[in-house]
C-alpha atoms as a PDB file:
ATOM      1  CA  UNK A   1       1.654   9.560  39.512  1.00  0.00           C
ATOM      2  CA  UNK A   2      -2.090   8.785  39.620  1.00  0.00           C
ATOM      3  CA  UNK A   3      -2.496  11.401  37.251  1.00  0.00           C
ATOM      4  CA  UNK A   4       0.281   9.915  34.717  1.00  0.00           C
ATOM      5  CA  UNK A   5      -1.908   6.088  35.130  1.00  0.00           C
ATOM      6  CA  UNK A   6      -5.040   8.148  33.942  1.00  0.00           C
ATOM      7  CA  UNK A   7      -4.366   9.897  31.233  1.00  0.00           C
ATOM      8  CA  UNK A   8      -4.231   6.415  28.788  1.00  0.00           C
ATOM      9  CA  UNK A   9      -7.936   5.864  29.766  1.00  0.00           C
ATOM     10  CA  UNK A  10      -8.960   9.725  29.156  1.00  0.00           C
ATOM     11  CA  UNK A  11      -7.104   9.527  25.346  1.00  0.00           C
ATOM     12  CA  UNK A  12      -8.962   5.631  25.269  1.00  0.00           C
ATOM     13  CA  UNK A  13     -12.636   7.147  26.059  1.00  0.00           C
ATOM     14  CA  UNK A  14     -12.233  10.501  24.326  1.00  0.00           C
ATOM     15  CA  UNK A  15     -10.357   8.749  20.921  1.00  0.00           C
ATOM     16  CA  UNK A  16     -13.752   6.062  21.472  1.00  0.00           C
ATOM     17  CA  UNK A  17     -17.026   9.550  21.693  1.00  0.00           C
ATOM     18  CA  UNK A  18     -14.996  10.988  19.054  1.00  0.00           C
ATOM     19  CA  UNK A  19     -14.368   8.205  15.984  1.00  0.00           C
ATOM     20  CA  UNK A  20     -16.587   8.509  13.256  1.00  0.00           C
ATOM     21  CA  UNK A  21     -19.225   5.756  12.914  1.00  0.00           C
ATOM     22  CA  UNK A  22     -18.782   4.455   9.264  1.00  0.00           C
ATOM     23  CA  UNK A  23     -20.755   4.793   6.501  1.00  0.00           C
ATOM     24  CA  UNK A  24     -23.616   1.661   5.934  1.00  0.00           C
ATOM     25  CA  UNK A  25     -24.669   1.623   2.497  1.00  0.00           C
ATOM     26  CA  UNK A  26     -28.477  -0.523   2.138  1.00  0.00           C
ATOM     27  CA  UNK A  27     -27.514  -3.583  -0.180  1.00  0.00           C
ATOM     28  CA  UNK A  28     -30.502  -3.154  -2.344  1.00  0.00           C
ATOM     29  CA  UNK A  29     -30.241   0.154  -4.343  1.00  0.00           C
ATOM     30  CA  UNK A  30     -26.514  -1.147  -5.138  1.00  0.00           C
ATOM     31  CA  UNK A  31     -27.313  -4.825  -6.099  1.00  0.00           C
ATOM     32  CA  UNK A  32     -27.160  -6.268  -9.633  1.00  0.00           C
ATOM     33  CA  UNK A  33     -28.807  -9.438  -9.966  1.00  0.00           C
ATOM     34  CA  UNK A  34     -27.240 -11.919 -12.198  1.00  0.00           C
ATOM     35  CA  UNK A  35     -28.741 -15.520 -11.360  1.00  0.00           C
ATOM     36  CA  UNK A  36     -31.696 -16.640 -10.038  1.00  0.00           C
ATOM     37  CA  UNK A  37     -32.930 -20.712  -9.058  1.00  0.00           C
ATOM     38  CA  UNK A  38     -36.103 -21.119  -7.227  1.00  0.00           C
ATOM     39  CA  UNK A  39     -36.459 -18.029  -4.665  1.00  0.00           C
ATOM     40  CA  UNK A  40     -32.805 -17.707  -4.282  1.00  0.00           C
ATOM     41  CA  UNK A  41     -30.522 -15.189  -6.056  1.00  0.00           C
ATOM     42  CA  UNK A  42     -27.000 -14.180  -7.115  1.00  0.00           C
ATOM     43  CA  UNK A  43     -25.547 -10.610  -7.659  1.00  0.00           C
ATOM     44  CA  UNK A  44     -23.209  -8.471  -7.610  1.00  0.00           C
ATOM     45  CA  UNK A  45     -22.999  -5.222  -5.032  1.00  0.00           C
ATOM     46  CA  UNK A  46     -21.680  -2.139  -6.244  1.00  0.00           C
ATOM     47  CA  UNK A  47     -20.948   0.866  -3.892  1.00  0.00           C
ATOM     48  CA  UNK A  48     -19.211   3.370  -5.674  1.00  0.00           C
ATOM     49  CA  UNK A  49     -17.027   5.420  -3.146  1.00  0.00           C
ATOM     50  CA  UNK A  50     -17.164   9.230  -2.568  1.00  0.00           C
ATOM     51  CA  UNK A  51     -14.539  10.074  -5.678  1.00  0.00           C
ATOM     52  CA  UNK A  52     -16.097   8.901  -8.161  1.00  0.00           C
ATOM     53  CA  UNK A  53     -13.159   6.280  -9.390  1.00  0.00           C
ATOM     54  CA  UNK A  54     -13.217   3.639  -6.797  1.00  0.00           C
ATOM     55  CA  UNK A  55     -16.020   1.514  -5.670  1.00  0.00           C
ATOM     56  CA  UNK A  56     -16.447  -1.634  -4.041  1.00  0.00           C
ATOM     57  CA  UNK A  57     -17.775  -4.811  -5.240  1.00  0.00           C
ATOM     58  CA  UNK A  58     -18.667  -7.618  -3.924  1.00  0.00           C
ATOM     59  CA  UNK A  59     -20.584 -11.144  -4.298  1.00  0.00           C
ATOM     60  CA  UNK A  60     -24.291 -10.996  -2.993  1.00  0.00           C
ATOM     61  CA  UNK A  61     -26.540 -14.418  -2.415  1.00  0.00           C
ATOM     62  CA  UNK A  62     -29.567 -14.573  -1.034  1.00  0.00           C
ATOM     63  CA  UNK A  63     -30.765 -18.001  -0.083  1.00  0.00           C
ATOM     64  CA  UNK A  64     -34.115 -18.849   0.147  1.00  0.00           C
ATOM     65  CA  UNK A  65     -35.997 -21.942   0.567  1.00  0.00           C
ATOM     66  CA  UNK A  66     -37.903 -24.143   3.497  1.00  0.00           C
ATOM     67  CA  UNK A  67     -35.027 -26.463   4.515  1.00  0.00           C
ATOM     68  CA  UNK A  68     -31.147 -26.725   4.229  1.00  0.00           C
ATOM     69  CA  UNK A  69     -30.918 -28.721   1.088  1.00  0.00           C
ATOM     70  CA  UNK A  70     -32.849 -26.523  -0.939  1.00  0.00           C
ATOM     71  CA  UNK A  71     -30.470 -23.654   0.444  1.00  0.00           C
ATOM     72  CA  UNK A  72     -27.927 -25.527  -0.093  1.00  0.00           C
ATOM     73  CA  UNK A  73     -29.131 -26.827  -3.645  1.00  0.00           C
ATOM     74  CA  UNK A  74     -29.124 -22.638  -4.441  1.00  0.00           C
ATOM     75  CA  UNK A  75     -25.959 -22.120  -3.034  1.00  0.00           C
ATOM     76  CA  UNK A  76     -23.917 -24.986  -5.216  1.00  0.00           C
ATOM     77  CA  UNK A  77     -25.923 -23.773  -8.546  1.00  0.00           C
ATOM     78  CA  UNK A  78     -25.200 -20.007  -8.161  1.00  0.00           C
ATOM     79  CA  UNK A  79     -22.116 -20.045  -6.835  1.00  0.00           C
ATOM     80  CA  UNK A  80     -20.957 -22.960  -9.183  1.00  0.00           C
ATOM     81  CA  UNK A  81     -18.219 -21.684 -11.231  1.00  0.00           C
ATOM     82  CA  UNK A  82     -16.736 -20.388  -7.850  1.00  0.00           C
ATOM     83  CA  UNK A  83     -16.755 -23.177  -5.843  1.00  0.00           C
ATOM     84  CA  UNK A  84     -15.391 -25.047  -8.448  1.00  0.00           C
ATOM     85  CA  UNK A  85     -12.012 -23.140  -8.349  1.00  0.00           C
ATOM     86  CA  UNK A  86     -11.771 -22.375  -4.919  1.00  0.00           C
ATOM     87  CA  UNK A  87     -11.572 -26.007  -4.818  1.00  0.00           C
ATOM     88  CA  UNK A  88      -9.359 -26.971  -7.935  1.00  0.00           C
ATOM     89  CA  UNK A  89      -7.349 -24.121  -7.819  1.00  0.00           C
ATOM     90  CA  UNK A  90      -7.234 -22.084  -4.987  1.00  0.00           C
ATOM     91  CA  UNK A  91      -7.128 -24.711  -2.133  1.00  0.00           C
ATOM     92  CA  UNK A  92      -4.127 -27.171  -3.595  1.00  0.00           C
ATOM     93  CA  UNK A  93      -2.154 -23.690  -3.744  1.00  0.00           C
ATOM     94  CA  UNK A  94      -2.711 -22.798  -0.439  1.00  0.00           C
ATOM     95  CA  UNK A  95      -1.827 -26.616   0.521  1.00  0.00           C
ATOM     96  CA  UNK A  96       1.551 -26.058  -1.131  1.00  0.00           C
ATOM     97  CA  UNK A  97       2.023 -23.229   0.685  1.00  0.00           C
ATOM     98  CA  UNK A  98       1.528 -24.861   3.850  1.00  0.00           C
ATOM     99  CA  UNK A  99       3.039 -28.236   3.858  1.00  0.00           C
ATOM    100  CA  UNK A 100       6.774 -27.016   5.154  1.00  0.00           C
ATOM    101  CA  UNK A 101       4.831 -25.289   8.165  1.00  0.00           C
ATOM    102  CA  UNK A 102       3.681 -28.762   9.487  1.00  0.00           C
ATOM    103  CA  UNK A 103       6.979 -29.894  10.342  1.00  0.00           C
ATOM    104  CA  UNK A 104       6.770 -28.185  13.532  1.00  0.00           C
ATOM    105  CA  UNK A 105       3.575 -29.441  14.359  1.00  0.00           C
ATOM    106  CA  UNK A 106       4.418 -32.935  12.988  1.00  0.00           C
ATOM    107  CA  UNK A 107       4.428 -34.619  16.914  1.00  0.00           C
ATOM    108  CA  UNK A 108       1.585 -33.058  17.775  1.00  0.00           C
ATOM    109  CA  UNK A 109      -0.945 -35.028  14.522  1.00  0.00           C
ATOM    110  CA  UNK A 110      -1.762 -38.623  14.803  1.00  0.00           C
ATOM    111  CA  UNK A 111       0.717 -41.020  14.561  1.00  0.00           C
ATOM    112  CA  UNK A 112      -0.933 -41.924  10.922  1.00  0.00           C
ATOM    113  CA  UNK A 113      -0.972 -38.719   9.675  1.00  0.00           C
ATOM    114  CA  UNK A 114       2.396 -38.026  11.035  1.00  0.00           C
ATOM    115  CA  UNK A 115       3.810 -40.824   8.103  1.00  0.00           C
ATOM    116  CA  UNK A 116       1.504 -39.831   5.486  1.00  0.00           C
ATOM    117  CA  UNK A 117       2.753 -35.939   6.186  1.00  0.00           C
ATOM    118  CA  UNK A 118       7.010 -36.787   6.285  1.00  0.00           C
ATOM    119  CA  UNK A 119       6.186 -38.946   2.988  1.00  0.00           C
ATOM    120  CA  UNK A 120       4.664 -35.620   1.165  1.00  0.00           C
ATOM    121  CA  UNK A 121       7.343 -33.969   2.830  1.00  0.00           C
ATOM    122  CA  UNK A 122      10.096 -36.030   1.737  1.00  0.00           C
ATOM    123  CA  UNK A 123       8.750 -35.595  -1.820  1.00  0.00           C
ATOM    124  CA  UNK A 124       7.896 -31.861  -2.065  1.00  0.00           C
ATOM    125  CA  UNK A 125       5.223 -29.648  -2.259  1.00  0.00           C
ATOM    126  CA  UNK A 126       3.607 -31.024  -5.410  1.00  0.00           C
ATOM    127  CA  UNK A 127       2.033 -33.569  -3.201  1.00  0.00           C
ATOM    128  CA  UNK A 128       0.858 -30.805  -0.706  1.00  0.00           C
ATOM    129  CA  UNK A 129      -2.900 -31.236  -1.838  1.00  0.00           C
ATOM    130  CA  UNK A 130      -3.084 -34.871  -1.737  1.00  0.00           C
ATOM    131  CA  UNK A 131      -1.343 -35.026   2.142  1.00  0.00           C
ATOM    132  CA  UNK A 132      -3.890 -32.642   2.921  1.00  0.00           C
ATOM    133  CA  UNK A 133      -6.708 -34.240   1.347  1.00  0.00           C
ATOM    134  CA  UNK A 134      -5.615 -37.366   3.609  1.00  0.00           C
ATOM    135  CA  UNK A 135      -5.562 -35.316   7.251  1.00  0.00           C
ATOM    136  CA  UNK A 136      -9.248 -33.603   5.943  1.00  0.00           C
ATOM    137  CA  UNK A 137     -10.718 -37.174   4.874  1.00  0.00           C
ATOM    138  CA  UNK A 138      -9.755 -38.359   8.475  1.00  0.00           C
ATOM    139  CA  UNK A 139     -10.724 -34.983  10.150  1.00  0.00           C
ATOM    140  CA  UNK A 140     -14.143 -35.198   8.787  1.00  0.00           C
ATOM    141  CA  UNK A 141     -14.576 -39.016   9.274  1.00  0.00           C
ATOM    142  CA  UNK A 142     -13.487 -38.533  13.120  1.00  0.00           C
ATOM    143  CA  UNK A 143     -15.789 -35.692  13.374  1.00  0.00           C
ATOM    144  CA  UNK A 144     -18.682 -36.371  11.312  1.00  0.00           C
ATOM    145  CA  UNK A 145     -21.167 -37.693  13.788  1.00  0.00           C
ATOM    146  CA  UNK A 146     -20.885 -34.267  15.389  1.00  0.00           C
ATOM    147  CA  UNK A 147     -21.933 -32.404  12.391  1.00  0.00           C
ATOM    148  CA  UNK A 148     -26.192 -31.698  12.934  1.00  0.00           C
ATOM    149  CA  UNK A 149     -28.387 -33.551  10.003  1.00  0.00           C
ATOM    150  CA  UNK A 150     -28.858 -29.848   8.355  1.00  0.00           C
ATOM    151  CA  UNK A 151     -25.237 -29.205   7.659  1.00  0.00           C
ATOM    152  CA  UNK A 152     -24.911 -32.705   5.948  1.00  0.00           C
ATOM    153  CA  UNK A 153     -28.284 -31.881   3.677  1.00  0.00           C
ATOM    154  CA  UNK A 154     -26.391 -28.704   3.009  1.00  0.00           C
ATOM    155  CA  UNK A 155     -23.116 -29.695   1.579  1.00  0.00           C
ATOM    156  CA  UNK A 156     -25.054 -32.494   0.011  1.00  0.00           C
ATOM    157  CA  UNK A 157     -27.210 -30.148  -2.027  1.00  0.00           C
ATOM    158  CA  UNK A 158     -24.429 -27.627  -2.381  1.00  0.00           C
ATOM    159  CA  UNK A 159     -22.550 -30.753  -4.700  1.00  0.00           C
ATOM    160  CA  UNK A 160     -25.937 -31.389  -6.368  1.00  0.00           C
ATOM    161  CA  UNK A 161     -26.322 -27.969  -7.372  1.00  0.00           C
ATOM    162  CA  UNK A 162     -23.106 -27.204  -8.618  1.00  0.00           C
ATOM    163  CA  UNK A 163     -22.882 -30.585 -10.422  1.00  0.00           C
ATOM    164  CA  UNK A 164     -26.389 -29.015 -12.586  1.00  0.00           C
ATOM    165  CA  UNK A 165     -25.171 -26.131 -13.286  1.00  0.00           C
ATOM    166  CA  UNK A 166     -21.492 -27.497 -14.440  1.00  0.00           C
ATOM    167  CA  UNK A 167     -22.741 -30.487 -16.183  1.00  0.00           C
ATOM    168  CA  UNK A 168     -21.256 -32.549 -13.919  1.00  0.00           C
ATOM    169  CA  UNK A 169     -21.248 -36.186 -13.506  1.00  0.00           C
ATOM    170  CA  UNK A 170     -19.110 -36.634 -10.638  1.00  0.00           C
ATOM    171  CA  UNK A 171     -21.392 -35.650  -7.864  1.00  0.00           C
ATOM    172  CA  UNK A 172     -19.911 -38.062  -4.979  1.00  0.00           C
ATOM    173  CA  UNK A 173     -16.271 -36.634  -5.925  1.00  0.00           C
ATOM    174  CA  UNK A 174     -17.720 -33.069  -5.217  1.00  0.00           C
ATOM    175  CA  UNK A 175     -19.518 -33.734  -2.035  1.00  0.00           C
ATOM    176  CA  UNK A 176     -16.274 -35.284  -0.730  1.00  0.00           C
ATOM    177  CA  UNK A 177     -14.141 -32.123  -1.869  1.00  0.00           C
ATOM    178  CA  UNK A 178     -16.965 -30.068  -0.226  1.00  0.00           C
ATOM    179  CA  UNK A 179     -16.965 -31.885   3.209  1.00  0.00           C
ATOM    180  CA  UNK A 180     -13.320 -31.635   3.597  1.00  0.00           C
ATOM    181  CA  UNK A 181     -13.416 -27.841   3.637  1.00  0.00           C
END
């Protein structure tokens, strides 16, 4: 019987010597750059894989700079065009998505939220985004003063950025989208 309790941990520690470490590729060799501002940088990594037809690619930045807000400057401006539609396009989807799943957790928000929530409900999932925007508005008002002064410079540059490189004049209405993710 003692015997049969073993054997798990013996498969467990022999599966755990034997498993092949994977492959790390260096980032360097593999990295395009595509957009620079100030030190920092934008690129794309690609590692091709070991047949020849399939690779993987993926989004490089490098940051540089002496405080948050010049980071964070970098960050909006390079990553502009993304940022942008993860939060025009991507985030009301996934709000639509969501909105039926709050009904179960409906007694457990705020008693404001609760009323703002049933109303979107009530009316469908069109209004998902704007329900949401509401609960994130209140979330980051409530929580705000727990938030160090770096990460405010941050987001704060990350809307000034982006609003240079779109041409933006709406730099406020970013910075709010931005603090509400």
């Amino acid at each position: 019987k003692d015997v049969m309790r073993s054997i798990p941990l013996l498969l467990l520690v022999v599966s755990a010597v034997t498993a092949a470490t994977p492959t790390i590729f260096p980032a360097n060799p593999y990295t395009q750059w595509e957009n620079q501002v100030g030190a920092s940088r934008s690129g794309t990594i690609h590692v091709p894989l070991s047949d020849g037809d399939d690779y993987i690619a993926l989004k490089r930045l490098d940051l540089v700079g002496p405080d948050s807000r010049t980071r964070g400057y970098a960050h909006g401006y390079l990553l502009a065009s993304e940022i942008s539609h993860f939060l025009t396009v991507s985030m009301p989807l996934y709000y639509k998505s969501e909105v039926l799943s709050l009904m179960d957790q409906l007694p457990t928000l705020p008693p404001k939220l609760q009323e703002e929530i049933e109303k979107i409900i009530e009316r469908g999932s069109e209004l998902a985004p704007a329900v949401f925007d509401k609960a994130l508005a209140w979330v980051y008002e409530s929580e705000s003063s727990y938030l160090p002064p770096s990460a405010v410079s941050e987001m704060e540059g990350i809307a000034e950025g982006l609003c240079d490189r779109l041409s933006c004049s709406n730099e406020t209405d970013w910075l709010t989208s931005i603090q509400r993710v």
